[in-house]
C-alpha atoms as a PDB file:
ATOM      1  CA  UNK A   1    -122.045 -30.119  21.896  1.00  0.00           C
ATOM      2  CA  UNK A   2    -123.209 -26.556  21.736  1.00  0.00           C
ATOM      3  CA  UNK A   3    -121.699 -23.867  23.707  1.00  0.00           C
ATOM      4  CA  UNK A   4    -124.876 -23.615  25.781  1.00  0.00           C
ATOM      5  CA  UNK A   5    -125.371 -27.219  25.891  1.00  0.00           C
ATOM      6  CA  UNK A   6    -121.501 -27.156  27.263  1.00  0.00           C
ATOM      7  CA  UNK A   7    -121.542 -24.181  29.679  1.00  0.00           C
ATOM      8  CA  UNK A   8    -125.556 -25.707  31.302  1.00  0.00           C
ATOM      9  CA  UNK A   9    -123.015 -29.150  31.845  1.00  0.00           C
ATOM     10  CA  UNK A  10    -119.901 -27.254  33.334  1.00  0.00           C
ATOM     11  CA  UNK A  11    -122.901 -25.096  35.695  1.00  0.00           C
ATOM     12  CA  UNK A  12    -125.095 -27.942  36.863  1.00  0.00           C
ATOM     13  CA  UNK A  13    -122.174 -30.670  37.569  1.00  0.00           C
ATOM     14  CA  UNK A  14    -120.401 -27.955  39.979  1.00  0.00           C
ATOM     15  CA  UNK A  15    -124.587 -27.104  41.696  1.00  0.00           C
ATOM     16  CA  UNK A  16    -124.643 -30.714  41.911  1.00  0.00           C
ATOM     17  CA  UNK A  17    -121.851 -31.259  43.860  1.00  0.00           C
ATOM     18  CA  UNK A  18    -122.583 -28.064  46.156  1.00  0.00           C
ATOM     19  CA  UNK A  19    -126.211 -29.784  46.674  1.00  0.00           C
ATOM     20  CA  UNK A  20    -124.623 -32.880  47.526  1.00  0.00           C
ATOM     21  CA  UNK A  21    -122.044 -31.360  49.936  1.00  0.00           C
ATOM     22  CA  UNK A  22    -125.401 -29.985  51.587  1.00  0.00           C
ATOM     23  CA  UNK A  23    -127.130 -32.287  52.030  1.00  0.00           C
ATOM     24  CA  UNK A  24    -124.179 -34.295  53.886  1.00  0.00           C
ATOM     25  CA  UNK A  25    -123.863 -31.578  56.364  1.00  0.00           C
ATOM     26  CA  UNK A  26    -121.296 -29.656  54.757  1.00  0.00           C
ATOM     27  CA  UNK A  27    -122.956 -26.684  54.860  1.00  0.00           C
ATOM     28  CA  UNK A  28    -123.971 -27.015  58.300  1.00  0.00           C
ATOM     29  CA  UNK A  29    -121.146 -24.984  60.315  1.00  0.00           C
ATOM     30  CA  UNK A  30    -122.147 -22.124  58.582  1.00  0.00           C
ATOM     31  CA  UNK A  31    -125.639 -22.408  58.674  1.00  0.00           C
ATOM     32  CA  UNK A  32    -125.346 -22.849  62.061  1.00  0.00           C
ATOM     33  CA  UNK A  33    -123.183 -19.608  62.814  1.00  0.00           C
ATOM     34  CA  UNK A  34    -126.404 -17.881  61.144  1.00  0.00           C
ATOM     35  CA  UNK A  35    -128.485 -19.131  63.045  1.00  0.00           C
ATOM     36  CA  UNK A  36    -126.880 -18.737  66.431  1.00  0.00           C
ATOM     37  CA  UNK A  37    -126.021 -14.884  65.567  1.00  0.00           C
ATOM     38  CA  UNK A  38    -129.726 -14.202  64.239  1.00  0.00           C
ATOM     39  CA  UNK A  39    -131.317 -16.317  66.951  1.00  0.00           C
ATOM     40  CA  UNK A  40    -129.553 -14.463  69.180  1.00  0.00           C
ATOM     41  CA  UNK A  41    -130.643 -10.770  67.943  1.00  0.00           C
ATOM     42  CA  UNK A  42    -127.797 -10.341  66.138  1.00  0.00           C
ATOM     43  CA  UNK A  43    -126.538  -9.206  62.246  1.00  0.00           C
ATOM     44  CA  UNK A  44    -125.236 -11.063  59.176  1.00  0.00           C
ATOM     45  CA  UNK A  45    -123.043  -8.545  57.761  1.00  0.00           C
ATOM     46  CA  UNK A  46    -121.648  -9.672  54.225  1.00  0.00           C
ATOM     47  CA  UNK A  47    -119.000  -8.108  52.139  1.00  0.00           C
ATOM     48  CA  UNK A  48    -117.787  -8.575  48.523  1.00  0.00           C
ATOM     49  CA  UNK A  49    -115.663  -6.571  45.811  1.00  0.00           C
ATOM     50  CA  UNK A  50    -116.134  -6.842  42.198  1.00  0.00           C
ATOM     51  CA  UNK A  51    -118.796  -9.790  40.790  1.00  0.00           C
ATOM     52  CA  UNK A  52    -118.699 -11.322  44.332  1.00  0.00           C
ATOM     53  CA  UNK A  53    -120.791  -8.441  45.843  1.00  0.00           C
ATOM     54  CA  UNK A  54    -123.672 -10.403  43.724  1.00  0.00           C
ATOM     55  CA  UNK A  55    -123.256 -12.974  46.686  1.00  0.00           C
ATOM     56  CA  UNK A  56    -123.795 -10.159  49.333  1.00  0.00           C
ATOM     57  CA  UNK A  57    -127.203  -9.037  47.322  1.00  0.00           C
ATOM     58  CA  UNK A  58    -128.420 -12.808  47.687  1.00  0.00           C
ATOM     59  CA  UNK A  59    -127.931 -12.204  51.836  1.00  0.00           C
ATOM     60  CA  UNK A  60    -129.149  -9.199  52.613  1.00  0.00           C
ATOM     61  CA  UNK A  61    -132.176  -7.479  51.798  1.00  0.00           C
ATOM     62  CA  UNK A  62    -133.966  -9.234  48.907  1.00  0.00           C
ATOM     63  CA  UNK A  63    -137.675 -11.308  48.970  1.00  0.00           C
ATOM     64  CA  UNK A  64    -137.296 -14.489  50.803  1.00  0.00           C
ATOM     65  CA  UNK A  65    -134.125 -13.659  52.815  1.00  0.00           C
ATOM     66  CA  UNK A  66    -133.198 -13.006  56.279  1.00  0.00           C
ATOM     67  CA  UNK A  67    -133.974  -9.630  57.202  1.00  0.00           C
ATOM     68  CA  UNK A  68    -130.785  -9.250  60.046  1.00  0.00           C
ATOM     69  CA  UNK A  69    -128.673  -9.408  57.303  1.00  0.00           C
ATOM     70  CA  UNK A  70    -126.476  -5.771  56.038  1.00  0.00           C
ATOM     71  CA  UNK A  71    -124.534  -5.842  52.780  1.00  0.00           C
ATOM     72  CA  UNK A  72    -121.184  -4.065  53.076  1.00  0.00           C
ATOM     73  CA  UNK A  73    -119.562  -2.451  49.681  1.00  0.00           C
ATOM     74  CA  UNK A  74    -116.561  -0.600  49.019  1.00  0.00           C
ATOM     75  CA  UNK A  75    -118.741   2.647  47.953  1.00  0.00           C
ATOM     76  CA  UNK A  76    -119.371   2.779  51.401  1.00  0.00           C
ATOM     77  CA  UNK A  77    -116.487   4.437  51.858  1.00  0.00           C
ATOM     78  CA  UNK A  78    -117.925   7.421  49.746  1.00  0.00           C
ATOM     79  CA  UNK A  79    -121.254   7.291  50.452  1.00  0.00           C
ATOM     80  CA  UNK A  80    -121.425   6.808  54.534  1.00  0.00           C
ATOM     81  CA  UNK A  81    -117.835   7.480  55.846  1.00  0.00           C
ATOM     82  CA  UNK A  82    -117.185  10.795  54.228  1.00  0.00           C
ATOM     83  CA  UNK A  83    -114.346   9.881  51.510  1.00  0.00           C
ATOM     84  CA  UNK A  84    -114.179  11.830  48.153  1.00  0.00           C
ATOM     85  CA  UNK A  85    -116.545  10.107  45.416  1.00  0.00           C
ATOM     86  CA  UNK A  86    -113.134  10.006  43.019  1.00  0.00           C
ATOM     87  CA  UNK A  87    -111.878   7.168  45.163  1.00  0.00           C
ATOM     88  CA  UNK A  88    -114.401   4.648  43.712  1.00  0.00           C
ATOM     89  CA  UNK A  89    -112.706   6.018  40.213  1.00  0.00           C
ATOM     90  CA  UNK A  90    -109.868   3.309  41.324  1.00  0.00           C
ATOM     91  CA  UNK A  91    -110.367  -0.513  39.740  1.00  0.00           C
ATOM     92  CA  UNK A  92    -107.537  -1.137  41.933  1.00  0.00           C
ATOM     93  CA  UNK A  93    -109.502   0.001  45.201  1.00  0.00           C
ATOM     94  CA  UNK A  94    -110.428  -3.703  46.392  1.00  0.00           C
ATOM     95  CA  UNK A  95    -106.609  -4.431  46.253  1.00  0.00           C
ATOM     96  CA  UNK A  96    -105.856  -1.946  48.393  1.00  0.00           C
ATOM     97  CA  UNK A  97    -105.191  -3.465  52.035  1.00  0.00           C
ATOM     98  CA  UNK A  98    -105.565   0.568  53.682  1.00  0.00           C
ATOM     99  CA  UNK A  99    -109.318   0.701  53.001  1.00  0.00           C
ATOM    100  CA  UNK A 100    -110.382  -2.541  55.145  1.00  0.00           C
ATOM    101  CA  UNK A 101    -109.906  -0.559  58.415  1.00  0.00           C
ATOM    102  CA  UNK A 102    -111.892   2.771  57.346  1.00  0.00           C
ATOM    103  CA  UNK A 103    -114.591   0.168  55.615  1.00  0.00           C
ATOM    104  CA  UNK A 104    -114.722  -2.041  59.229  1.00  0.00           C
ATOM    105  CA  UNK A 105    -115.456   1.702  60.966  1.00  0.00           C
ATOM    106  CA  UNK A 106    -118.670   1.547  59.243  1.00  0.00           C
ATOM    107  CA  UNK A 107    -119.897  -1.399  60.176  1.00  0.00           C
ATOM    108  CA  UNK A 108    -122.856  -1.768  62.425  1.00  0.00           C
ATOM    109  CA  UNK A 109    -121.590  -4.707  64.120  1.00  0.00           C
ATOM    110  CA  UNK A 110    -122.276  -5.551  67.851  1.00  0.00           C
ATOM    111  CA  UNK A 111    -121.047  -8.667  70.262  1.00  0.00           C
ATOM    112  CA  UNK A 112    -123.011 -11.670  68.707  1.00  0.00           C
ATOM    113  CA  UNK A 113    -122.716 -10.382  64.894  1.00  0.00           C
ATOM    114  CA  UNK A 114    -121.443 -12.822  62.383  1.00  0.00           C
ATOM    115  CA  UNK A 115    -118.904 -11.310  59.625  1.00  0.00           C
ATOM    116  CA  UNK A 116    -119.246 -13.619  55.754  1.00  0.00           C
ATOM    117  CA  UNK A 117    -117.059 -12.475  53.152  1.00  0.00           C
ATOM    118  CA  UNK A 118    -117.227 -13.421  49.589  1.00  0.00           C
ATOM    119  CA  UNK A 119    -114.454 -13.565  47.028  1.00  0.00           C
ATOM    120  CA  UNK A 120    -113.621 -15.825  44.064  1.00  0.00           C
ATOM    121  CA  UNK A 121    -109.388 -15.073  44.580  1.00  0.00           C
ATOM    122  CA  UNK A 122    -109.564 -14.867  48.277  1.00  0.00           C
ATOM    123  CA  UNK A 123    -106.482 -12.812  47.594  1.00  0.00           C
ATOM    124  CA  UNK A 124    -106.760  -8.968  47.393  1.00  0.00           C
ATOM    125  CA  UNK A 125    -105.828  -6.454  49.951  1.00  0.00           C
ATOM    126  CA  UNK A 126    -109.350  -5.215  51.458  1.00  0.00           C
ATOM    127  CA  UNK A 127    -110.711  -8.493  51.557  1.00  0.00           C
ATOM    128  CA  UNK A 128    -107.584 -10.083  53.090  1.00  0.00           C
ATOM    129  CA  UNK A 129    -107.579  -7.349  55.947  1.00  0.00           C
ATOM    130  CA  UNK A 130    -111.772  -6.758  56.297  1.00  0.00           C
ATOM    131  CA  UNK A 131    -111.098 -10.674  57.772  1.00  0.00           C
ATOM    132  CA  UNK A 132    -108.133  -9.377  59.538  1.00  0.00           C
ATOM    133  CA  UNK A 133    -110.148  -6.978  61.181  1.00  0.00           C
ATOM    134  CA  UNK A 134    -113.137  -9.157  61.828  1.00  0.00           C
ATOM    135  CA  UNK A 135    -111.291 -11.833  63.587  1.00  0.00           C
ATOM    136  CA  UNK A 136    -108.636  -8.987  65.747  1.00  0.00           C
ATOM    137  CA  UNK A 137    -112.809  -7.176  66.800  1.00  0.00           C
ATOM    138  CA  UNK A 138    -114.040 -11.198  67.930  1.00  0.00           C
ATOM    139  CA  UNK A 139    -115.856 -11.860  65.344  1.00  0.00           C
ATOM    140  CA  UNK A 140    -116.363 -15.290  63.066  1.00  0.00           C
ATOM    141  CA  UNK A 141    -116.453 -15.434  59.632  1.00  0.00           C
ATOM    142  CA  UNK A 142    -117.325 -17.467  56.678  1.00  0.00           C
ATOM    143  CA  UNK A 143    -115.616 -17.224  53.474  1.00  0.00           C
ATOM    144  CA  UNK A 144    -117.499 -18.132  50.242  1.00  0.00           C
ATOM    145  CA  UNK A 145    -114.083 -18.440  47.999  1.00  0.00           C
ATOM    146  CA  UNK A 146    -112.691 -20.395  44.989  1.00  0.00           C
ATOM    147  CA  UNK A 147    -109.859 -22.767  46.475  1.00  0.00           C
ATOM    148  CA  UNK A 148    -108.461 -23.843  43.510  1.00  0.00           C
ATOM    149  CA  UNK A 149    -107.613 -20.378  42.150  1.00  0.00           C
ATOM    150  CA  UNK A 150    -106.582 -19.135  45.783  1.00  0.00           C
ATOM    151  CA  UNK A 151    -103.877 -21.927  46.165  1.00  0.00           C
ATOM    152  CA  UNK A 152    -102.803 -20.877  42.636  1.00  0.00           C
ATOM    153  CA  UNK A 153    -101.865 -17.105  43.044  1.00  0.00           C
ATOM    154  CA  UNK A 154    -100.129 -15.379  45.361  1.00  0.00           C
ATOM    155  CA  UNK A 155    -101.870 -13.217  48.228  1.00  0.00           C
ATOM    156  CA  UNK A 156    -102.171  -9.410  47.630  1.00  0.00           C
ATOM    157  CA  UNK A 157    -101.906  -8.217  51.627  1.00  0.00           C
ATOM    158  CA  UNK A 158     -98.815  -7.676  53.268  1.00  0.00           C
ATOM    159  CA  UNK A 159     -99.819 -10.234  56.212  1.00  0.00           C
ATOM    160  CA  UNK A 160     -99.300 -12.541  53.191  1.00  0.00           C
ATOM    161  CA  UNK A 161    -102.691 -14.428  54.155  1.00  0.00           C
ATOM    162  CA  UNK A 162    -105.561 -15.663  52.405  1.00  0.00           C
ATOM    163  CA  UNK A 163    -109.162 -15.218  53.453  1.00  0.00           C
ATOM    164  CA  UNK A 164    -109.562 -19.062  53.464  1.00  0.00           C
ATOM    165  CA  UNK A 165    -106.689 -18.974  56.160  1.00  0.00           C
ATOM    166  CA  UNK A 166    -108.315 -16.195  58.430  1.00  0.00           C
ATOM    167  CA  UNK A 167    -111.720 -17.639  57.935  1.00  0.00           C
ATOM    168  CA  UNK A 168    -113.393 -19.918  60.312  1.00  0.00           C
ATOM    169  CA  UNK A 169    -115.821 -21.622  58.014  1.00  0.00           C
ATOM    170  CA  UNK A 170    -114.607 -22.079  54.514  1.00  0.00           C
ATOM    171  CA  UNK A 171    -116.640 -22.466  51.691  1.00  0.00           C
ATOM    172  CA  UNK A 172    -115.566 -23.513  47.936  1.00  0.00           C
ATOM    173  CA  UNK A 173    -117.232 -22.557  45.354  1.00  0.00           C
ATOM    174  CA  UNK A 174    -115.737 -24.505  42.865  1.00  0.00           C
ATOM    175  CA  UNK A 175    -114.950 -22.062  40.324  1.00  0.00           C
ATOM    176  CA  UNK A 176    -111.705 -22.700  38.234  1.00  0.00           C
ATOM    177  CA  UNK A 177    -108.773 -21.312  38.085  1.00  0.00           C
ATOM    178  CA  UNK A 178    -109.294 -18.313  36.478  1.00  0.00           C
ATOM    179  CA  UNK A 179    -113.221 -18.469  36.396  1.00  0.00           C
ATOM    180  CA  UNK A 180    -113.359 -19.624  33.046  1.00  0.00           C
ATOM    181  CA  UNK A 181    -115.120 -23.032  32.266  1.00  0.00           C
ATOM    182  CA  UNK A 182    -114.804 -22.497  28.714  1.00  0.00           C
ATOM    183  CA  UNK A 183    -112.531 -22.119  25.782  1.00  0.00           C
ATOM    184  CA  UNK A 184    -113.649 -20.423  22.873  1.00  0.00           C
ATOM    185  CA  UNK A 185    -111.785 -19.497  20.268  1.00  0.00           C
ATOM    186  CA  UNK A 186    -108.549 -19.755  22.165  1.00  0.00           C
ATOM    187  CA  UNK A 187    -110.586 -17.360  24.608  1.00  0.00           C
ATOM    188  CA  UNK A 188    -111.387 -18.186  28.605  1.00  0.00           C
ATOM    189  CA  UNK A 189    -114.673 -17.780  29.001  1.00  0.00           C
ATOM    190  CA  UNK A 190    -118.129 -19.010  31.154  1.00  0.00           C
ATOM    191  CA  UNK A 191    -117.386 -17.360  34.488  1.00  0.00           C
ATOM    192  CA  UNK A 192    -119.396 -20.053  36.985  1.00  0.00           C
ATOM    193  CA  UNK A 193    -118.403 -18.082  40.340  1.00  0.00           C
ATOM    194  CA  UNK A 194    -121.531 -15.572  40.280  1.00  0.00           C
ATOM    195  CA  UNK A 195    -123.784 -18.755  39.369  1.00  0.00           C
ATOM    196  CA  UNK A 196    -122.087 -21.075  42.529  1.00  0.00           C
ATOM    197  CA  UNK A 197    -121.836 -18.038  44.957  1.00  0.00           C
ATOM    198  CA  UNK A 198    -125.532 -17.217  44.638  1.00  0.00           C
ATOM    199  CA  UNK A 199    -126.791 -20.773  45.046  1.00  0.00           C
ATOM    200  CA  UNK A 200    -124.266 -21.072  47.994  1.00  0.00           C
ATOM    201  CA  UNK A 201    -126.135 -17.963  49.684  1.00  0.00           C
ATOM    202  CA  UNK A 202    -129.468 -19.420  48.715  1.00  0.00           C
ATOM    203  CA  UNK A 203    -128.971 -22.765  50.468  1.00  0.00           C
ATOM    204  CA  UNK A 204    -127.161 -20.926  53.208  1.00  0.00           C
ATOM    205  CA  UNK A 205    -130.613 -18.516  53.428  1.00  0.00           C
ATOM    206  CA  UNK A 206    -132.748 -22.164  53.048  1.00  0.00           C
ATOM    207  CA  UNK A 207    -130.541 -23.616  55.994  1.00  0.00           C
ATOM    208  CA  UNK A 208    -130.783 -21.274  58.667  1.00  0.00           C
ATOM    209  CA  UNK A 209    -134.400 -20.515  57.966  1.00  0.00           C
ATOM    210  CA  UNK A 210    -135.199 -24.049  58.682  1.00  0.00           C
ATOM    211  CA  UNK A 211    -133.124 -23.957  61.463  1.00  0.00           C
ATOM    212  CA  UNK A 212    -134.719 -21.456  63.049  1.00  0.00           C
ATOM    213  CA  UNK A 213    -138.148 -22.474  62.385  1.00  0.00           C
ATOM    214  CA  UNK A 214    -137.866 -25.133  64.441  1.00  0.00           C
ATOM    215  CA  UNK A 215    -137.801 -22.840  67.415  1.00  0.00           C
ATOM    216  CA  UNK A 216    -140.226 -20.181  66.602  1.00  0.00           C
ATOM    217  CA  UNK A 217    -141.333 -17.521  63.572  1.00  0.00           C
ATOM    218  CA  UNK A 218    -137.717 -16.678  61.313  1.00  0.00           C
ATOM    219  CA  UNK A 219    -137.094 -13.435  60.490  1.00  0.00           C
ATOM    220  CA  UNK A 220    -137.762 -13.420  56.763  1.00  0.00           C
ATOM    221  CA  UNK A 221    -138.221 -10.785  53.817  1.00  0.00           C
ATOM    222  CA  UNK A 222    -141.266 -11.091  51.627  1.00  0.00           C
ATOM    223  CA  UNK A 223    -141.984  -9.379  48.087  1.00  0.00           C
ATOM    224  CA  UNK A 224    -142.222  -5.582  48.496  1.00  0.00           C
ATOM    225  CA  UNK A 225    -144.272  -5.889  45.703  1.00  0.00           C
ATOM    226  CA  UNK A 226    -147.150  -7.770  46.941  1.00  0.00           C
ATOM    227  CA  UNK A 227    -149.844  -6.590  48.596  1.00  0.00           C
ATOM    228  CA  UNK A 228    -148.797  -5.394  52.215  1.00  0.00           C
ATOM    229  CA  UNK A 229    -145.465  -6.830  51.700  1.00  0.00           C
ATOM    230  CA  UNK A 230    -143.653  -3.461  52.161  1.00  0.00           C
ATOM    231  CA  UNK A 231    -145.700  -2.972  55.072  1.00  0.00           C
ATOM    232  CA  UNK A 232    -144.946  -6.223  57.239  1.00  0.00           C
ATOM    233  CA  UNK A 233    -141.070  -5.853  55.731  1.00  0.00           C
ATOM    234  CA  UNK A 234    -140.689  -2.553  57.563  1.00  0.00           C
ATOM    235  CA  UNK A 235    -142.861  -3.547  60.825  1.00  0.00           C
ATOM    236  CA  UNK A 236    -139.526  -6.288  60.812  1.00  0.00           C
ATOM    237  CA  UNK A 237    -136.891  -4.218  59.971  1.00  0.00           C
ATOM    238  CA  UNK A 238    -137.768  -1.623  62.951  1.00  0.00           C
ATOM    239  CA  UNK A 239    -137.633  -4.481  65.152  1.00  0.00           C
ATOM    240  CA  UNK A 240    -132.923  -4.084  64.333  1.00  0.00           C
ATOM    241  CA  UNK A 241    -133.477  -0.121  64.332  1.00  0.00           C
ATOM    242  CA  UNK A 242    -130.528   1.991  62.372  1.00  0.00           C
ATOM    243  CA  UNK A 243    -128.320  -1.437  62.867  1.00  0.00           C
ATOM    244  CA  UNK A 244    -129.953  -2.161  59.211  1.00  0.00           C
ATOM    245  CA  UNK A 245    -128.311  -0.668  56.501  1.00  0.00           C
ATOM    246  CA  UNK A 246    -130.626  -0.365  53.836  1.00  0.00           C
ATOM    247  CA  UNK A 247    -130.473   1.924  50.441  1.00  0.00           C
ATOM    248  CA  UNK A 248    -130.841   2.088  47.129  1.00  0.00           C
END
């Protein structure tokens, strides 16, 4: 078996099980939570470090997504609350559990609002206490994390939690220990996390657009680059006003 051939196997049996899990409801308290918050008139903010803020891009602000939705990064700390630009010069700056208070500042987030976090370790410092902080403001959250490699390390944050403990919906990606679903060469290799996480926000995106459709007309992003499509996109996103977070 080639290495393609080998990493298409280890990819598709872990979709196929996520599929499966949807389609028996697993995915349903979550999908649910987006609904109610969006529904509502509320924001799906989303936050990820590292390769999981690929799962925030899948959320918020792309073609055939929920408009209500904000992506939260860690060079938001530089680039709308004011910190010095040498800070992002840290790799160690998602480990640090000081930053999740100055990043929660700078979220948009109202009564109603529904908080979904993203990481593969559920471990470090900033995502440990961003849930922290979520949960002591009254808000719910849904963690997209890997529980075989959480239970398998130790947490970073001094509250000595894990996001899949602060979390009320928890979501496994099934990524392995150590995100590698290959062995070449004596190497670890085939990360599957980015792969799991974005069909996880897809079928999350599917879900709640259904859900809502029932009821009337969901808020939802078309191509910018079709015909009128930037047009109709911004006639929607006035509709949230400066709670949108939007950039390049």
């Amino acid at each position: 078996m080639s290495h393609a051939t080998d990493f298409l196997h280890q990819t598709n049996r872990r979709l196929e099980r996520i599929a499966a899990l949807a389609e028996e409801g697993g995915l349903d308290a979550a999908i649910g939570l987006f609904a109610d918050a969006i529904g509502a008139g509320g924001i799906v903010h989303v936050f990820g470090t590292g390769h999981s803020e690929a799962f925030a891009m899948e959320v918020a602000g792309r073609a055939g997504g929920l408009i209500p939705t904000n992506k939260i990064a860690l060079r938001d700390l530089v680039l709308r609350g004011g910190e010095d630009r040498e800070l992002l010069g840290s790799s160690l700056l998602e480990r640090d559990p000081q930053v999740a208070e100055k990043l929660w500042a700078l979220v948009p987030a109202k009564p109603g609002d529904l908080i979904v976090i993203a990481s593969n370790s559920g471990v470090n410092g900033s995502i440990v206490g961003f849930a922290l902080q979520a949960k002591e403001h009254g808000y719910p959250v849904i963690a997209v994390t890997s529980m075989e490699h959480t239970a398998a390390v130790e947490p970073k944050h001094p509250s000595g939690k894990r996001l899949s403990e602060i979390a009320d919906v928890v979501i496994d990606n099934l990524a392995p220990y150590g995100d590698s679903t290959l062995e070449v060469e004596g190497y670890g290799c085939g990360a599957v996390s980015s792969l799991t996480a974005a069909f996880i926000a897809q079928l999350l995106t599917i879900g709640t657009i259904e859900k809502l459709a029932a009821s009337g007309e969901p808020p939802v992003y078309i191509s910018a680059n079709v015909p009128g499509g930037h047009e109709r996109n911004q006639k929607l996103e006035d509709v949230y006003g400066d709670r949108l977070i939007r950039g390049a």
